[in-house]
Protein backbone atom coordinates (compact mmCIF):
# COMPACT_ATOMS: atom_id res chain seq x y z
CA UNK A 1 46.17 86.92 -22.01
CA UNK A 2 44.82 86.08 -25.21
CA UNK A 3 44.62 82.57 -26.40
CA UNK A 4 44.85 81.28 -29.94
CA UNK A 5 43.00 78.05 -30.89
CA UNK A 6 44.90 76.22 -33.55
CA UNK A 7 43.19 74.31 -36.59
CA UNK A 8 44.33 71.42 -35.32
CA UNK A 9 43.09 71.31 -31.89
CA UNK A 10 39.63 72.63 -34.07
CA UNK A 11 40.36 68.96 -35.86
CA UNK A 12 40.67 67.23 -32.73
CA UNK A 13 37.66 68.08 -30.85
CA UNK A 14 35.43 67.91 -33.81
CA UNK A 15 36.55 64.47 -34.48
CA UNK A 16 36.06 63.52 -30.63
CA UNK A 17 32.41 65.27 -30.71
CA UNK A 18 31.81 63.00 -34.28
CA UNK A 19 32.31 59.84 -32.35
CA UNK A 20 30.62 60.55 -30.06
CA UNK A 21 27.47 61.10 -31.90
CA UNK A 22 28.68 58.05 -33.98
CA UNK A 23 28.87 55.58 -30.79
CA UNK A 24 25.45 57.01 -29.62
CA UNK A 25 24.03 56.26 -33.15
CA UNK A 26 25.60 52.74 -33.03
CA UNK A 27 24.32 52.57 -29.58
CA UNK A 28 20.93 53.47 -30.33
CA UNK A 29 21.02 51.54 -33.83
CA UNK A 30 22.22 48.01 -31.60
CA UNK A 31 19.27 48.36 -28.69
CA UNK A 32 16.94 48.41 -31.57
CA UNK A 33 17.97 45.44 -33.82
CA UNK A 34 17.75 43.98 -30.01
CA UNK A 35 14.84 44.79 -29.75
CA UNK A 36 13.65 44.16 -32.86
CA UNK A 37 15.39 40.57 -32.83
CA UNK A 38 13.58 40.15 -29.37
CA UNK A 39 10.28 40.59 -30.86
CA UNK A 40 10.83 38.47 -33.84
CA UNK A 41 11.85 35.56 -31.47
CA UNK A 42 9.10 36.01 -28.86
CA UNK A 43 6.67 35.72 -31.89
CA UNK A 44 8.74 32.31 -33.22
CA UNK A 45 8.44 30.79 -29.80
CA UNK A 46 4.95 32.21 -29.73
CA UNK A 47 3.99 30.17 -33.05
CA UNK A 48 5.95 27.60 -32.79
CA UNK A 49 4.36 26.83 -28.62
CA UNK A 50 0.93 27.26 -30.41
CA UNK A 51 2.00 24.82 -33.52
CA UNK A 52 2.90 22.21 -30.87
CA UNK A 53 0.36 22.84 -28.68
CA UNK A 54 -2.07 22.10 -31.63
CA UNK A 55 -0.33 19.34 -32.52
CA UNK A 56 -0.73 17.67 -29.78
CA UNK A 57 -4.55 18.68 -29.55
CA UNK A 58 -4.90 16.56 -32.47
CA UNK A 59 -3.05 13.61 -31.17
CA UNK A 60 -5.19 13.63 -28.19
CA UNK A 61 -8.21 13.40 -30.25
CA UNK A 62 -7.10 11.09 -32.69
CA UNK A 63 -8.38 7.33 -32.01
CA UNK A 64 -5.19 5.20 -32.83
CA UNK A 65 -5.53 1.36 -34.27
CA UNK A 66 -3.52 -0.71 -32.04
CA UNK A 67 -0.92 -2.94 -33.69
CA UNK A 68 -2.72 -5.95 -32.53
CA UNK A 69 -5.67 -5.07 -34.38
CA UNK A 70 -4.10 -3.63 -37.39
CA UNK A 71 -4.69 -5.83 -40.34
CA UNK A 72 -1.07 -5.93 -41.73
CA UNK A 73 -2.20 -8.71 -44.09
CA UNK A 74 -4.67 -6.71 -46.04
CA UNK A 75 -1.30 -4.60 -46.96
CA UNK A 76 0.58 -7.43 -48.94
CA UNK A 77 -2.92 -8.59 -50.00
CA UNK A 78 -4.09 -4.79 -51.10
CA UNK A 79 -0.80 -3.52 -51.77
CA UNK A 80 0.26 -2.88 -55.50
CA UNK A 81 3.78 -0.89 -55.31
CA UNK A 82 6.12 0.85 -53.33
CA UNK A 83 6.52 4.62 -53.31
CA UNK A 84 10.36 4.25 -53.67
CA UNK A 85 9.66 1.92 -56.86
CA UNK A 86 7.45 4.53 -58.52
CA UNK A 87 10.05 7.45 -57.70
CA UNK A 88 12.33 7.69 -61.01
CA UNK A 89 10.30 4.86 -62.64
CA UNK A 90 10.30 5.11 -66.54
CA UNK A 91 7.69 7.54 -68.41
CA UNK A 92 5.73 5.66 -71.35
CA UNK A 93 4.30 7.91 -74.05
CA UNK A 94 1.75 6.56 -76.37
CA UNK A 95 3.86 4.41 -78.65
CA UNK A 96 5.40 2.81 -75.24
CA UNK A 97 8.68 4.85 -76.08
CA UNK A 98 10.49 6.40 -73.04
CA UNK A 99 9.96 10.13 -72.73
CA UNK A 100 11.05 10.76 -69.25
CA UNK A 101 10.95 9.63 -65.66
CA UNK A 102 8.45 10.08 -62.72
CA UNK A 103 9.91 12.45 -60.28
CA UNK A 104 7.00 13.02 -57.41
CA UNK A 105 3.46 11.89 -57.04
CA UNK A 106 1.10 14.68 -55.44
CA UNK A 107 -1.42 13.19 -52.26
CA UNK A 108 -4.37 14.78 -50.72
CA UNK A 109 -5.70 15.54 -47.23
CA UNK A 110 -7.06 11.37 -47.61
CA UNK A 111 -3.30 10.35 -48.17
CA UNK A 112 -4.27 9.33 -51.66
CA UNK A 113 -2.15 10.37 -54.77
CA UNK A 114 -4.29 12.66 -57.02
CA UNK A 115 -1.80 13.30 -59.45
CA UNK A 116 2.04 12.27 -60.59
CA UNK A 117 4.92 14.77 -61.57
CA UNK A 118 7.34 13.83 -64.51
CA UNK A 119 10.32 15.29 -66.26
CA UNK A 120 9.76 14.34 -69.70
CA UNK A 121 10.90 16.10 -73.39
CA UNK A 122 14.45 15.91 -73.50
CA UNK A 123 14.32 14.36 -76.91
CA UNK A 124 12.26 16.55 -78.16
CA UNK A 125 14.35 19.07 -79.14
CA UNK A 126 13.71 21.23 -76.17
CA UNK A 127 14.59 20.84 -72.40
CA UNK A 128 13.15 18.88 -70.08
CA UNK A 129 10.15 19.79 -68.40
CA UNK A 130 8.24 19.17 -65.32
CA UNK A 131 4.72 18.36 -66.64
CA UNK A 132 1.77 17.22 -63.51
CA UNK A 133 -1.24 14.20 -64.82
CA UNK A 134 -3.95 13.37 -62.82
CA UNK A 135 -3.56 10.09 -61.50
CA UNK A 136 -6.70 8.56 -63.08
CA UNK A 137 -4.79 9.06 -66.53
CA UNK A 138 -1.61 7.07 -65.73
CA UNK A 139 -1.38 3.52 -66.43
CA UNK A 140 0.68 1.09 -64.88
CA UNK A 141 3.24 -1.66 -66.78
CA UNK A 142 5.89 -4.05 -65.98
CA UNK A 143 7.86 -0.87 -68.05
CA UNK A 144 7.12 2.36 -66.44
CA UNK A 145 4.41 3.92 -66.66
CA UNK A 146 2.44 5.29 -69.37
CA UNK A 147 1.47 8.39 -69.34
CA UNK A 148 -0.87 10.42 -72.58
CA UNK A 149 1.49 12.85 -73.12
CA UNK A 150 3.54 13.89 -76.45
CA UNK A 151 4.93 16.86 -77.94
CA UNK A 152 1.79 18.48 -78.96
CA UNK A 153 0.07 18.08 -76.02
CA UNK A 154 2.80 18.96 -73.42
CA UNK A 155 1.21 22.54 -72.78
CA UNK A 156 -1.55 21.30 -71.22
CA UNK A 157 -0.16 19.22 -68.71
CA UNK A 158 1.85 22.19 -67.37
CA UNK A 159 2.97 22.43 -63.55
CA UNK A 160 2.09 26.01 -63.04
CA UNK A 161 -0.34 26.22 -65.99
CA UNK A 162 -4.32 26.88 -65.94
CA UNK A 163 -5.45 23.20 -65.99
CA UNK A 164 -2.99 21.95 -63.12
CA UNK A 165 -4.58 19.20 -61.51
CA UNK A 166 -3.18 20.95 -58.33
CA UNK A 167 -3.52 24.61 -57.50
CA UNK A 168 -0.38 26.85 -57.82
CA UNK A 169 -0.69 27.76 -54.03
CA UNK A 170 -0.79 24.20 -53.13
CA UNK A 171 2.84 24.04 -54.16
CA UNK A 172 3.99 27.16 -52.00
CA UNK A 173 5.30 26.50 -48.58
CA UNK A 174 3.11 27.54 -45.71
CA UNK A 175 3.51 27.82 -41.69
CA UNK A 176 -0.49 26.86 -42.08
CA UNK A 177 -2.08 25.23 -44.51
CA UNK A 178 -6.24 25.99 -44.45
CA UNK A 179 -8.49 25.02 -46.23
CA UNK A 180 -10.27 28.01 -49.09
CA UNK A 181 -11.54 28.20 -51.84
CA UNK A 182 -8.39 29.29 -53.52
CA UNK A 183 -6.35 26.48 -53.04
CA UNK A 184 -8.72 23.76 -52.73
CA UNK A 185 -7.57 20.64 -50.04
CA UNK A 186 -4.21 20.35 -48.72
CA UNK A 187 -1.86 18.39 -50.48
CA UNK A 188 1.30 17.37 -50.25
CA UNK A 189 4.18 15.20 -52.31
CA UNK A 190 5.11 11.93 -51.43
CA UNK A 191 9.26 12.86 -50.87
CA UNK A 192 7.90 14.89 -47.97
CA UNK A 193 7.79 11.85 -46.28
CA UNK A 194 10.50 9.39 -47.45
CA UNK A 195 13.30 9.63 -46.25
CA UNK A 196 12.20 11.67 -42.70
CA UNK A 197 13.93 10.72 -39.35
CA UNK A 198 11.71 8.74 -37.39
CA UNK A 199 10.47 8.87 -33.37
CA UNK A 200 8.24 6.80 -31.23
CA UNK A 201 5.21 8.02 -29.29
CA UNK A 202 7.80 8.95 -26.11
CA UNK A 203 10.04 11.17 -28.82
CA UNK A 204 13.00 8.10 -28.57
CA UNK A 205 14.55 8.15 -31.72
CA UNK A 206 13.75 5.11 -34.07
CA UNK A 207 14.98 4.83 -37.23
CA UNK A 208 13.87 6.95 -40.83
CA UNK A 209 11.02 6.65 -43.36
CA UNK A 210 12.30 3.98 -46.12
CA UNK A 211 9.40 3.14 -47.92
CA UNK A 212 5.26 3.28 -48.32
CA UNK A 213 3.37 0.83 -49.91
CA UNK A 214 0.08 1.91 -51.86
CA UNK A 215 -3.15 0.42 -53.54
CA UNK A 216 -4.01 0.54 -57.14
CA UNK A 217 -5.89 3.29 -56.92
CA UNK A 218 -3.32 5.33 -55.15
CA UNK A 219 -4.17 4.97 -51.28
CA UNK A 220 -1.22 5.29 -48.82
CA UNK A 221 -2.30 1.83 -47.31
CA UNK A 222 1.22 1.84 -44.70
CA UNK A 223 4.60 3.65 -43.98
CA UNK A 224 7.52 1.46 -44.07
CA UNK A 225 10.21 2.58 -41.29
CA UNK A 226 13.60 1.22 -40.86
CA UNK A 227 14.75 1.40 -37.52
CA UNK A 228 18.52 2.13 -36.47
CA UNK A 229 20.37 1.55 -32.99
CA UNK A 230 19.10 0.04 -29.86
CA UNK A 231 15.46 0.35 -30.61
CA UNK A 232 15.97 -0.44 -33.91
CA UNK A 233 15.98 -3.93 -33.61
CA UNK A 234 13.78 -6.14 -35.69
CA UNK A 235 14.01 -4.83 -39.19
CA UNK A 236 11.64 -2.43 -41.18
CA UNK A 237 8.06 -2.32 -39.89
CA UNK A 238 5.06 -0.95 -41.70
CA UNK A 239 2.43 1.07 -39.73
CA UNK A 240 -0.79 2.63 -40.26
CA UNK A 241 0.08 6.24 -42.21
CA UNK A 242 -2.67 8.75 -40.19
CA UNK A 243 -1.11 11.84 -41.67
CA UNK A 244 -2.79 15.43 -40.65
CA UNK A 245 -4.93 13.40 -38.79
CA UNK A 246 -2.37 12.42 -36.12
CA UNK A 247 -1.07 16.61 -36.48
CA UNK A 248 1.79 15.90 -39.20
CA UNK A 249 2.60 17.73 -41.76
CA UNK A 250 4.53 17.86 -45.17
CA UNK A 251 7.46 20.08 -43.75
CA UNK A 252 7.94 18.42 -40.70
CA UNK A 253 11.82 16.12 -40.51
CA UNK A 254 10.71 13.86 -38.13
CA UNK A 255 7.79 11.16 -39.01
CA UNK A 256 6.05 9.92 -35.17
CA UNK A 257 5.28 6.34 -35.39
CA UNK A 258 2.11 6.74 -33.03
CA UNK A 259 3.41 3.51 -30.53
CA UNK A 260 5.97 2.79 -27.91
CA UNK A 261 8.65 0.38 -28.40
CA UNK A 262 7.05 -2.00 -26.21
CA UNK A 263 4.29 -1.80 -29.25
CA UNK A 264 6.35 -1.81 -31.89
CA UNK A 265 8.52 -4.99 -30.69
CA UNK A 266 5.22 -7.18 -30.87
CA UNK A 267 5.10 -6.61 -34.91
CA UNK A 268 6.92 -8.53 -37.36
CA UNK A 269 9.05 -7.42 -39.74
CA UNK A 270 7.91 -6.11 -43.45
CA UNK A 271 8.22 -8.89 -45.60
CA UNK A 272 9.70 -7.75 -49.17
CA UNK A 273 9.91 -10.78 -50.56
CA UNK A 274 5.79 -11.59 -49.58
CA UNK A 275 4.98 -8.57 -51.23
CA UNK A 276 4.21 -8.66 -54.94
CA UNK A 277 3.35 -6.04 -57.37
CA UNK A 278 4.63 -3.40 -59.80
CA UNK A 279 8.15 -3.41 -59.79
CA UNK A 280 8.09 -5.26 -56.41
CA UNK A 281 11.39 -6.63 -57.65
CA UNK A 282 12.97 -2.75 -57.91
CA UNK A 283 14.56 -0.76 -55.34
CA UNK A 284 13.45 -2.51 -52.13
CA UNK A 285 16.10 -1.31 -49.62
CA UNK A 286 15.81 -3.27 -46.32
């Protein structure tokens, strides 16, 4: 007996012999992005167990001021604005006319700014621009604050360019931030911090960053935190600012105030009204 094989059982069972290759593929092709996926989260819980474990290495070692001993005076007394104030304040040129607005201020590994980012030049006949000046160059005013730039100078004071006060690196995101001789100290902008949630020393939720208050010659003297809910009773507190030191850092959401609320209850509230300097009358949110 002689049997004929059509073209379209020839169809069929080439088709069914296609998918099954294609399943295997797809098998094959799922067990490694699994795998692959596995690997790539071991190593984020791998780095992330050894970021916290460092973290709290540092806290460990770091010798915290109690609040009983913090001098809280010496801020109103020491204290010449608030970092919320200087945020969007007025840009002076040289004739005192207003060329921009102040849009960061850059700090170093000493929690001291080094140097203040404006957007300036929208008047003159160009965009505006993000220029950086080293702090020692700025000048305060009841105004703003005046800073020696104008159109002919403007190169110079470039973000990215060859005289940047800061190193280009410094402004690129790392996991970990060492110190070379590439990129110079760590540094770090001041809305990296304003704003943040905020936790006590047990993790308990507390409140968010609202405000830091700062010397003339740019030292973070304290962090101002307004509390929220339960715990947050009292009103906005300001606390010693210990920065990497206490194993912070600029990306981090969450700003530890380094006490427990048993602490924290024993301080009185920030006074805005006792504290007096630039702009002290601007932007206080309490």
């Amino acid at each position: 007996m002689t049997y004929r094989i059509s073209g379209l059982t020839l169809a069929i069972a080439s088709a069914l012999a296609m998918s099954q290759v294609q399943a295997q593929d797809n098998a094959d092709w799922r067990s490694q992005n699994q795998d692959q996926q596995g690997q790539q989260q071991s190593q984020q819980r791998a780095t992330q167990g050894s970021d916290t474990q460092n973290r709290q290495q540092i806290r460990q070692g770091l010798q915290v001021k109690p609040l009983g001993q913090w001098d809280q005076n010496a801020v109103y007394e020491q204290g010449q604005f608030l970092g919320e104030n200087l945020l969007d304040q007025d840009v002076l040129g040289q004739n005192g006319e207003d060329i921009g607005d102040i849009s960061n201020a850059v700090l170093n590994e000493q929690n001291k700014i080094i140097a203040l980012i404006a957007e300036v030049g929208g008047f003159w006949d160009m965009g505006d621009t993000h220029v950086i000046v080293p702090w020692e160059q700025a000048r305060f005013t009841r105004n703003g604050v005046h800073l020696p730039i104008n159109q002919d100078n403007l190169e110079q004071y470039q973000l990215y360019g060859e005289n940047s006060v800061v190193k280009k690196q410094a402004f690129q995101k790392k996991a970990i931030i060492e110190d070379d001789a590439d990129t110079g100290q760590r540094t770090w902008k001041l809305t990296d911090l304003i704003n943040d949630y905020s936790n006590l020393s047990n993790g308990a939720a507390y409140g968010y960053v609202n405000n830091a208050v700062f010397a003339k010659d740019g030292q973070l003297l304290a962090v101002i935190v307004v509390p929220s809910g339960v715990v947050g009773r009292g009103g906005p507190m300001a606390y010693p600012f210990y920065g990497y030191e206490s194993g912070w850092a600029p990306g981090d959401s969450t700003f530890e105030v380094p006490y427990s609320d048993q602490e924290r209850s024993q301080l009185p509230p920030f006074d805005f009204q006792r504290f007096q300097g630039f702009w002290s009358g601007q932007g206080n949110r309490n």
